[in-house]
N, C-alpha and C. Protein backbone atom coordinates (compact mmCIF):
# COMPACT_ATOMS: atom_id res chain seq x y z
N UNK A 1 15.07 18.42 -31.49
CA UNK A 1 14.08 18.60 -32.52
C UNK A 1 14.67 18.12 -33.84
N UNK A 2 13.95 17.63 -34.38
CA UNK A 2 14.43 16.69 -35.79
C UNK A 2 13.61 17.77 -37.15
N UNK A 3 14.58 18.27 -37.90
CA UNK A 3 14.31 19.05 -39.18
C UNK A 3 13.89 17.93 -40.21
N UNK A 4 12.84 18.51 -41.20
CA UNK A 4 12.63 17.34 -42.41
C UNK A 4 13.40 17.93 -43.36
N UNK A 5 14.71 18.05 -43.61
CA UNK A 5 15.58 18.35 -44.35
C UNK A 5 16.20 16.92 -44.76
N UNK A 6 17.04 16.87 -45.38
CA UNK A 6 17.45 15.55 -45.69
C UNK A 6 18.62 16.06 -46.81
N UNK A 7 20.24 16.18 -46.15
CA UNK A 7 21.36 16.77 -46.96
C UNK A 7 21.63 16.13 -48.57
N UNK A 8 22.07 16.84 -49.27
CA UNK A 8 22.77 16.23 -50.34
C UNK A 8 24.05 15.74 -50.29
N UNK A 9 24.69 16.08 -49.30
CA UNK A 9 25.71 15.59 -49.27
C UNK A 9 26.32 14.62 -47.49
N UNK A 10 26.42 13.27 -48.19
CA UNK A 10 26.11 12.67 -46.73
C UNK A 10 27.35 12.94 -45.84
N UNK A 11 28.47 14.04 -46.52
CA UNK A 11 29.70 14.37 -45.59
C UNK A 11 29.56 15.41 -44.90
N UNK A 12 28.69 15.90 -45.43
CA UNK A 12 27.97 17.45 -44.31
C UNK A 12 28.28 17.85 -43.47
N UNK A 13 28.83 16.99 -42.09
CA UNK A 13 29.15 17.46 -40.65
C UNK A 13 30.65 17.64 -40.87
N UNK A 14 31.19 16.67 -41.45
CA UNK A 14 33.03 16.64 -41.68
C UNK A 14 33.10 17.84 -42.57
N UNK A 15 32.34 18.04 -43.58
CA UNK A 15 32.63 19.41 -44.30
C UNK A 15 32.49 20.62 -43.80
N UNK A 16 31.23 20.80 -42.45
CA UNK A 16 30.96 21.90 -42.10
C UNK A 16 32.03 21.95 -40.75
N UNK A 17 32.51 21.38 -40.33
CA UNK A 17 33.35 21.30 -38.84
C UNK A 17 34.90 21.66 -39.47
N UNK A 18 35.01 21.20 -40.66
CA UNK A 18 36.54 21.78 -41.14
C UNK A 18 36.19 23.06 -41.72
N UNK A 19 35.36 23.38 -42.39
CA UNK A 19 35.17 24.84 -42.93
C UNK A 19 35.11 26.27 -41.70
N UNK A 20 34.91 25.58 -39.98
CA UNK A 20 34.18 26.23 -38.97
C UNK A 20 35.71 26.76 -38.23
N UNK A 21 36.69 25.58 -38.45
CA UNK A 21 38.03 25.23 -38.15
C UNK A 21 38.83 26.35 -39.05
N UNK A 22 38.61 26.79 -40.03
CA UNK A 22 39.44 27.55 -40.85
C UNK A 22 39.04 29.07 -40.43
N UNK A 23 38.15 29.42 -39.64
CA UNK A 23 37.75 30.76 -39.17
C UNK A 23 38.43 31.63 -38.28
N UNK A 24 39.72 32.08 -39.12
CA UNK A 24 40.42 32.46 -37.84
C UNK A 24 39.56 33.60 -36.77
N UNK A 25 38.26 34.55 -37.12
CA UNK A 25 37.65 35.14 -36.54
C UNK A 25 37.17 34.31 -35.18
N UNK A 26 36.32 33.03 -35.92
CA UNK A 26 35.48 32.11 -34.70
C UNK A 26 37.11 31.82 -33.62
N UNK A 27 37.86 31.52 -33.99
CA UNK A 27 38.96 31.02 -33.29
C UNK A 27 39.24 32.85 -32.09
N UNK A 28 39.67 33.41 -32.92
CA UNK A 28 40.14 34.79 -32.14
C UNK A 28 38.97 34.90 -30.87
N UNK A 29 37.67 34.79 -31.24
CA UNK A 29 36.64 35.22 -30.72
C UNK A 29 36.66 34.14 -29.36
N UNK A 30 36.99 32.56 -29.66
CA UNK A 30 36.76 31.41 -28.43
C UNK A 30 35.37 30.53 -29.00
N UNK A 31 35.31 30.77 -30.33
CA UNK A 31 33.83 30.22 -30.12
C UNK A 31 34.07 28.95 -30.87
N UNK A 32 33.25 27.89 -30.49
CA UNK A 32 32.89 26.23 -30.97
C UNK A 32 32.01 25.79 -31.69
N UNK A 33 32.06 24.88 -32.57
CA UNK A 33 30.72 24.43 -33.14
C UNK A 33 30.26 23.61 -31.86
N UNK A 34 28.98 23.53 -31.61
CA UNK A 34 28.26 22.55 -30.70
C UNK A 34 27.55 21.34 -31.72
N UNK A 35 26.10 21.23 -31.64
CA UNK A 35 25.40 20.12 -33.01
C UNK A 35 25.52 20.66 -33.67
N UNK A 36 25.65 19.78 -35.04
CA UNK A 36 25.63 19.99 -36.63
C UNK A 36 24.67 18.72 -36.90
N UNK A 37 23.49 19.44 -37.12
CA UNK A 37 22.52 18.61 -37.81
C UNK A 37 21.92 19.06 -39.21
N UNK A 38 21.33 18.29 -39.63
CA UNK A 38 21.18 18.86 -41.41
C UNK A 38 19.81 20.12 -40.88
N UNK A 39 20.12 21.11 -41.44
CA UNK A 39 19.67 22.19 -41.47
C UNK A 39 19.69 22.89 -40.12
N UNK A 40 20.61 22.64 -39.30
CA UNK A 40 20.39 22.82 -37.73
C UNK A 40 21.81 23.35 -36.95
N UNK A 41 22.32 23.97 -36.88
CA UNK A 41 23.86 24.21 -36.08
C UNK A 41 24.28 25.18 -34.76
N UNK A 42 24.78 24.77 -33.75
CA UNK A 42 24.81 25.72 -32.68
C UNK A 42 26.44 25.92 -32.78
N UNK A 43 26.49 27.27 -32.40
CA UNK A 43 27.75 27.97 -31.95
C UNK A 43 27.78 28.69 -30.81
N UNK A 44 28.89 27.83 -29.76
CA UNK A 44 29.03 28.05 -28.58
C UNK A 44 30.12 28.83 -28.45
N UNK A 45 29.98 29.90 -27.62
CA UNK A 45 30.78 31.41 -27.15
C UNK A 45 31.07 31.42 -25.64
N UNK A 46 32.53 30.83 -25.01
CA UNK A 46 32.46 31.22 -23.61
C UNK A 46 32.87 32.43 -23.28
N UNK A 47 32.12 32.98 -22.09
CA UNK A 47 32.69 34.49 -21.95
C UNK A 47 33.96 34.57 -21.52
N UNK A 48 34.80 36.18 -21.72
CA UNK A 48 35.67 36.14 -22.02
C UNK A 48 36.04 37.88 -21.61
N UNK A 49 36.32 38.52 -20.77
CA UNK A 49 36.22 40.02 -20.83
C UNK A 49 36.86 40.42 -22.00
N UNK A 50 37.23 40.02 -22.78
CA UNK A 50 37.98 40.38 -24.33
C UNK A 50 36.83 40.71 -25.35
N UNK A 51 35.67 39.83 -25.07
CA UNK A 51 34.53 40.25 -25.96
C UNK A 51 33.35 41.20 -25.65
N UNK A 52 33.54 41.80 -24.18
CA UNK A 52 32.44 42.38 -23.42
C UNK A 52 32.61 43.49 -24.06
N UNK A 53 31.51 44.42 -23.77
CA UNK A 53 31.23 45.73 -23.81
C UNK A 53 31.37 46.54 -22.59
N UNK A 54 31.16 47.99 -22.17
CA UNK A 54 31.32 48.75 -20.93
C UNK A 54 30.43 48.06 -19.86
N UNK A 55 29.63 47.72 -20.01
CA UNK A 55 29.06 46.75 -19.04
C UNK A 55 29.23 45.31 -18.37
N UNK A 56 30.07 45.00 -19.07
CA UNK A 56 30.88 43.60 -18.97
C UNK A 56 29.64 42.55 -19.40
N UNK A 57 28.72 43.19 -20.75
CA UNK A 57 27.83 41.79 -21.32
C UNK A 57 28.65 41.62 -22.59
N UNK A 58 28.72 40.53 -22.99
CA UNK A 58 28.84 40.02 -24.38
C UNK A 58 29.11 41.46 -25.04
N UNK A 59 29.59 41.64 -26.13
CA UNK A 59 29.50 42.66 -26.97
C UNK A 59 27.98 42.31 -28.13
N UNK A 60 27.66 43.62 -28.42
CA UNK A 60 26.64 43.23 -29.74
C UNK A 60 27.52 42.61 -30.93
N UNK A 61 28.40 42.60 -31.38
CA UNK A 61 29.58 42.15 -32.00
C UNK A 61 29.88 41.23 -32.16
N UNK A 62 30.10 40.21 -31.03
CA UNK A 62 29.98 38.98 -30.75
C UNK A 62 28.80 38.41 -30.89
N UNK A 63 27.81 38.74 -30.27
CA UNK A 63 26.22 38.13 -30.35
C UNK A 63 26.05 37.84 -32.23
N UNK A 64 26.20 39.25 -32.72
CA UNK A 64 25.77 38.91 -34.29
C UNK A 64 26.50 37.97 -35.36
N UNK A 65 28.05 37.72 -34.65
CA UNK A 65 29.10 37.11 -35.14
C UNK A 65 28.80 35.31 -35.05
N UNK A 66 28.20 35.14 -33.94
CA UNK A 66 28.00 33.61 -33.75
C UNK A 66 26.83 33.53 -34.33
N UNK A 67 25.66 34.16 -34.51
CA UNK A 67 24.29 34.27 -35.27
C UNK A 67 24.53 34.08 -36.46
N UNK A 68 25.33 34.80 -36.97
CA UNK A 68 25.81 35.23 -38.53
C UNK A 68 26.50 33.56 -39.02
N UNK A 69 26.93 33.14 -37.80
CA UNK A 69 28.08 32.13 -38.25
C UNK A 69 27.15 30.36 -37.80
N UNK A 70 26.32 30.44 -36.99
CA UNK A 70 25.45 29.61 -36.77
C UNK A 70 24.32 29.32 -38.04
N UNK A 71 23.91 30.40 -38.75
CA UNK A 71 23.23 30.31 -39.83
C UNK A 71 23.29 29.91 -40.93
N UNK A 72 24.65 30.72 -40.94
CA UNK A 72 25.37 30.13 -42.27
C UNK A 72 25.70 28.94 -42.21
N UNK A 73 26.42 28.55 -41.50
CA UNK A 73 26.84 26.89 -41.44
C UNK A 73 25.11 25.98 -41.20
N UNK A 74 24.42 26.19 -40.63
CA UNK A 74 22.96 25.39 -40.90
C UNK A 74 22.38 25.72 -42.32
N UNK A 75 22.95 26.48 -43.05
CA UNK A 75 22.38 26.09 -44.54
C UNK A 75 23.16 25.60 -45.50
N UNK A 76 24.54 26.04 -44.87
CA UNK A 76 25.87 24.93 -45.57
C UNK A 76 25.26 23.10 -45.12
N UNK A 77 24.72 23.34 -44.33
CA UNK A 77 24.63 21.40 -44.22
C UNK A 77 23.92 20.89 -45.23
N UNK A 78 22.86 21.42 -45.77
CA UNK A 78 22.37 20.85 -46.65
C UNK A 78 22.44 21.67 -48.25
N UNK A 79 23.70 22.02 -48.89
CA UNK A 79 24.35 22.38 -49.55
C UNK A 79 24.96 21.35 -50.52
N UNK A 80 25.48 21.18 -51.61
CA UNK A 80 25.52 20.05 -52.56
C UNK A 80 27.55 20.08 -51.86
N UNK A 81 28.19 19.15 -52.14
CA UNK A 81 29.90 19.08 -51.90
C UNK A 81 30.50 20.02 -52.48
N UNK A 82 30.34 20.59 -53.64
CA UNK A 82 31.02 21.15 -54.37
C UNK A 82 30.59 22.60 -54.60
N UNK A 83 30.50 23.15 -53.74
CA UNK A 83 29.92 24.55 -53.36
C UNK A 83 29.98 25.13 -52.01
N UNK A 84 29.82 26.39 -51.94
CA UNK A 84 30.38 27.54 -50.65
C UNK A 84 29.09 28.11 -50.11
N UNK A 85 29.42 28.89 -49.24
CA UNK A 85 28.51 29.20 -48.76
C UNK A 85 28.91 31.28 -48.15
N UNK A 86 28.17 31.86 -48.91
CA UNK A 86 28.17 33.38 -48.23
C UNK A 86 27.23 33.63 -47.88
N UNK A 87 27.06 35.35 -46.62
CA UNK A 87 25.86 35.87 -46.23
C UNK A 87 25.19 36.75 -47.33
N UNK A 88 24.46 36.98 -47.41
CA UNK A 88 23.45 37.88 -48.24
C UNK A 88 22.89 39.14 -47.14
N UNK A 89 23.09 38.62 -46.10
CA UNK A 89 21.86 39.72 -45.47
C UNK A 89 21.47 39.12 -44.17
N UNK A 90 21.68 40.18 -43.14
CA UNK A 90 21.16 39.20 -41.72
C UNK A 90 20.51 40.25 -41.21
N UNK A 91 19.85 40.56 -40.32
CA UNK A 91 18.95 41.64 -39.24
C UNK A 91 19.06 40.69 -37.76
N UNK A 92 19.51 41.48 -36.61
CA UNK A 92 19.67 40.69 -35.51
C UNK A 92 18.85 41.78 -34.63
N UNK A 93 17.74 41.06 -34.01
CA UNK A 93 17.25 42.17 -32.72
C UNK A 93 17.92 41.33 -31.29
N UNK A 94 18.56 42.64 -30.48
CA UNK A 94 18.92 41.77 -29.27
C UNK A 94 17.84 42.78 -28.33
N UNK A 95 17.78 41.43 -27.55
CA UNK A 95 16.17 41.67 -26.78
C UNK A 95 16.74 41.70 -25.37
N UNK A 96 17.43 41.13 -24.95
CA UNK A 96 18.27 41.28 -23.28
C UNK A 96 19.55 41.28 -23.33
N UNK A 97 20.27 42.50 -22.54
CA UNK A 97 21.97 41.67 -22.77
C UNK A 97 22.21 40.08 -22.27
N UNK A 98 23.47 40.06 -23.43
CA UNK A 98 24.44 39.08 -23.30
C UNK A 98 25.08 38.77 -22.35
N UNK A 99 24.38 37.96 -21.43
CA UNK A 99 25.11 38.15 -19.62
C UNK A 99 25.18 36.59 -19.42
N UNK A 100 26.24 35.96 -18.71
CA UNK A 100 26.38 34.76 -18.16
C UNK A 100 27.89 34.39 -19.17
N UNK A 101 27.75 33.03 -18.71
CA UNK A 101 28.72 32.24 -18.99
C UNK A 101 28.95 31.57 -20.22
N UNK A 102 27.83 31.78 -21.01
CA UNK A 102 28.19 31.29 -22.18
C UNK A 102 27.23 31.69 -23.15
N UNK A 103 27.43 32.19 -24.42
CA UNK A 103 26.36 32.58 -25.60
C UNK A 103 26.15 30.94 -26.33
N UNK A 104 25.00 30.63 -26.80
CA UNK A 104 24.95 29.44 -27.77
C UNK A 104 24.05 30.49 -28.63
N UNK A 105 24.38 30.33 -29.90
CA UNK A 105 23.63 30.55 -31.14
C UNK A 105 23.25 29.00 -31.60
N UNK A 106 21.78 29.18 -32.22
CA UNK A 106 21.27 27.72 -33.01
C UNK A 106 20.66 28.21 -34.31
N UNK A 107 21.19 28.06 -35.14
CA UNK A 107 20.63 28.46 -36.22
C UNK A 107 20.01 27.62 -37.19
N UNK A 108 18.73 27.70 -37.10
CA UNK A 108 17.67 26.66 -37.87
C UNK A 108 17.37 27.69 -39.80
N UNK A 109 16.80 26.20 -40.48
CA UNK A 109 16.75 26.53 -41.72
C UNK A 109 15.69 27.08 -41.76
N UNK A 110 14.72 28.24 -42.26
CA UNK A 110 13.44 27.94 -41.95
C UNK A 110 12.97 27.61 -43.67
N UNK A 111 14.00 27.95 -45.24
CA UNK A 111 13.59 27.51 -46.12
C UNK A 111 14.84 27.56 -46.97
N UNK A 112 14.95 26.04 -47.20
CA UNK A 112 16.11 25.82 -47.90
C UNK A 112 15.84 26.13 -50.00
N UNK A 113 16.17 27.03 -50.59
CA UNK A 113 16.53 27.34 -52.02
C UNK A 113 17.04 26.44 -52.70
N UNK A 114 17.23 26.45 -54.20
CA UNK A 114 18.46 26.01 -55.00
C UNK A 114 19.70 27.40 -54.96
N UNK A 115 19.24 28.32 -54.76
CA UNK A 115 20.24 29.45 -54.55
C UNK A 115 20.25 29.98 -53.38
N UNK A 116 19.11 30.56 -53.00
CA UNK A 116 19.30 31.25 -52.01
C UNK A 116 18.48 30.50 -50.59
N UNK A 117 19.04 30.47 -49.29
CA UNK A 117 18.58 30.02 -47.99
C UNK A 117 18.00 30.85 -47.17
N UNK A 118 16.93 30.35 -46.64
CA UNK A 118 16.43 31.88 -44.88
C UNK A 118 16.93 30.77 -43.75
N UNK A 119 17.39 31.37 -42.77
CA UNK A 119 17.58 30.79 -41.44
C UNK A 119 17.34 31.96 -40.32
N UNK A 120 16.78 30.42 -39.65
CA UNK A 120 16.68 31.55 -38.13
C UNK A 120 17.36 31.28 -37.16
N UNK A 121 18.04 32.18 -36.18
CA UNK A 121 18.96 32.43 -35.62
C UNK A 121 17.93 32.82 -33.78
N UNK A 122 18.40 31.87 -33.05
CA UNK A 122 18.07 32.31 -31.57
C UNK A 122 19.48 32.11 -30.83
N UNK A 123 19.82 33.33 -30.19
CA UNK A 123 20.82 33.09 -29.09
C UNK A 123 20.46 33.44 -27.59
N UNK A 124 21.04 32.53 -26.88
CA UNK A 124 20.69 32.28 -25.51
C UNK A 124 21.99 32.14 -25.04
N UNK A 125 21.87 33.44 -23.40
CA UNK A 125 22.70 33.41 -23.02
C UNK A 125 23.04 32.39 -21.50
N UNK A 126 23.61 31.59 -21.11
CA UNK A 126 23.38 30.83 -19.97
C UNK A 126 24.28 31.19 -19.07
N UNK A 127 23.81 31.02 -17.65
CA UNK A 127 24.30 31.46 -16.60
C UNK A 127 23.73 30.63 -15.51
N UNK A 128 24.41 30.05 -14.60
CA UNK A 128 23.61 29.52 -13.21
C UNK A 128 22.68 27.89 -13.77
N UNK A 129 23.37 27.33 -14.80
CA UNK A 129 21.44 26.52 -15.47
C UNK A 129 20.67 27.04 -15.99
N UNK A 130 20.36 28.62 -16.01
CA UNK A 130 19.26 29.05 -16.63
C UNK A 130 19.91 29.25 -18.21
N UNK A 131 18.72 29.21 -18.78
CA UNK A 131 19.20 29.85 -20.60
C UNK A 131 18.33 31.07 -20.61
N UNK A 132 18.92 32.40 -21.02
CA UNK A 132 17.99 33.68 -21.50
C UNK A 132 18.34 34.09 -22.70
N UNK A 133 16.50 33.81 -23.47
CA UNK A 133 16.92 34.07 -24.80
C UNK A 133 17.17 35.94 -25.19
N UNK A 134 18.10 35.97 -25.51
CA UNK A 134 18.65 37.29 -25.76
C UNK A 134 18.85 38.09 -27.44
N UNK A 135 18.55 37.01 -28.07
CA UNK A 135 18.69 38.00 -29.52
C UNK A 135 18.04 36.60 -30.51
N UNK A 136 17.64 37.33 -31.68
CA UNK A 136 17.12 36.63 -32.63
C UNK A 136 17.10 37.30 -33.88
N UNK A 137 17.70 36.45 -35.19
CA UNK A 137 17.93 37.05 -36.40
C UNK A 137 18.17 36.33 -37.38
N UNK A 138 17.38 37.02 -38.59
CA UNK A 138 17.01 36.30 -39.85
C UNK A 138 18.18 36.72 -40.73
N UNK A 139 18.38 35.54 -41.35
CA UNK A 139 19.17 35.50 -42.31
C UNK A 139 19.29 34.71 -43.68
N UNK A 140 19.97 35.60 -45.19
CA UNK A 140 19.47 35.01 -46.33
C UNK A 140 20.92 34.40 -46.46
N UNK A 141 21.04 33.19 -47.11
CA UNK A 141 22.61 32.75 -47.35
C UNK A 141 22.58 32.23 -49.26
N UNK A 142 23.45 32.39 -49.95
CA UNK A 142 23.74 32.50 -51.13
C UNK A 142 24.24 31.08 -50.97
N UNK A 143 24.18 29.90 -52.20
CA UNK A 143 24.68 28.98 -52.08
C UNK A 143 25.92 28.90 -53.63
N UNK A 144 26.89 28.87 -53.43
CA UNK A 144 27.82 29.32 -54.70
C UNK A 144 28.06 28.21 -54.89
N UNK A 145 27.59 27.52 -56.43
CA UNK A 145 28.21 26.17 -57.06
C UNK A 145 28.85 26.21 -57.72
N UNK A 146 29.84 25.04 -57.62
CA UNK A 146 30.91 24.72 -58.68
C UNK A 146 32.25 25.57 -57.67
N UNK A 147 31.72 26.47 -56.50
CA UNK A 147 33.08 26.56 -55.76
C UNK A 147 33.77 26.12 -54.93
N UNK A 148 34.90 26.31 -54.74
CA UNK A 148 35.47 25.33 -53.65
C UNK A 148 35.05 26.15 -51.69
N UNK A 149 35.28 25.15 -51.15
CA UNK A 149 34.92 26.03 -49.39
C UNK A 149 36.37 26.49 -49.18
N UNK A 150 37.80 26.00 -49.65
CA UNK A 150 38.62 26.50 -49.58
C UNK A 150 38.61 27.76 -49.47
N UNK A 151 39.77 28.86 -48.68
CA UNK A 151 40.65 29.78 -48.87
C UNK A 151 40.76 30.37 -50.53
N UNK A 152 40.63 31.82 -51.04
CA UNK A 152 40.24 31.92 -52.12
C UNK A 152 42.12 32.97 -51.32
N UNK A 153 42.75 32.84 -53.05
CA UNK A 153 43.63 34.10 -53.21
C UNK A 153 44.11 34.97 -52.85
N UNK A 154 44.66 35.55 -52.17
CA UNK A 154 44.24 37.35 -51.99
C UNK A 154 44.00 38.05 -53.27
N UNK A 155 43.78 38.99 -53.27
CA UNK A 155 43.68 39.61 -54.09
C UNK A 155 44.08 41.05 -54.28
């Protein structure tokens, strides 16, 4: 599916794939960027009994973590170079467990701001060929200018 978005910045995918790279969470967790399209990004989760819950599905934890992180990076794509990207606010309903072999989150823009972004978030869990969509969640993203995507200080 092709978004009518159209980035400001034509380095978008190289900016959002190194910013995705610096996550030591996404890393701990196993998870991948899949497409990076302007306003469009999937994050792929292979299972892992490290991330399950007592039932051996996905954790809710994980599910909201690749949602959270699929969203944000689809409104970082069409974001100006010289600016960051934080959450504001997400709500995730999960509708079936997290069962199979792999979680993909896709997180679409549904309205890109000068400040603030909405995206929507579907994750599907796959198993066997099949995909079951299992959770879905809205999210607002803050667009911070004039900052760097770098590593900030401690503090």
């Amino acid at each position: 599916m092709s978004l009518p978005f159209d980035p400001s910045d034509p380095a978008y995918e190289a900016r959002v794939r190194e910013s995705f790279a610096r996550q030591p969470f996404m890393a701990t967790l196993g998870a991948a960027l899949g497409a990076v399209e302007p306003g469009r990004v999937e994050v792929v989760l292979p299972y892992q009994d490290s991330i399950t819950q007592q039932h051996g599905f996905f954790h809710g934890g994980a599910i909201g973590a690749i949602a959270d992180t699929a969203g944000g990076y689809a409104a970082f794509t069409l974001f100006p170079a010289d600016s960051t990207v934080l959450t504001v606010e997400y709500k995730i309903n999960i509708m079936a467990p997290g069962r199979g072999a792999r979680l993909v989150a896709v997180g679409e823009v549904t309205r890109s701001g000068r400040t603030l972004t909405v995206t929507r978030v579907d994750v599907y869990a796959e198993a066997d060929g099949a995909r079951t969509h299992c959770a879905t969640a809205t999210q607002t993203l803050i667009c911070l200018m004039g900052r760097s995507d770098a590593p900030t200080a401690a503090s």
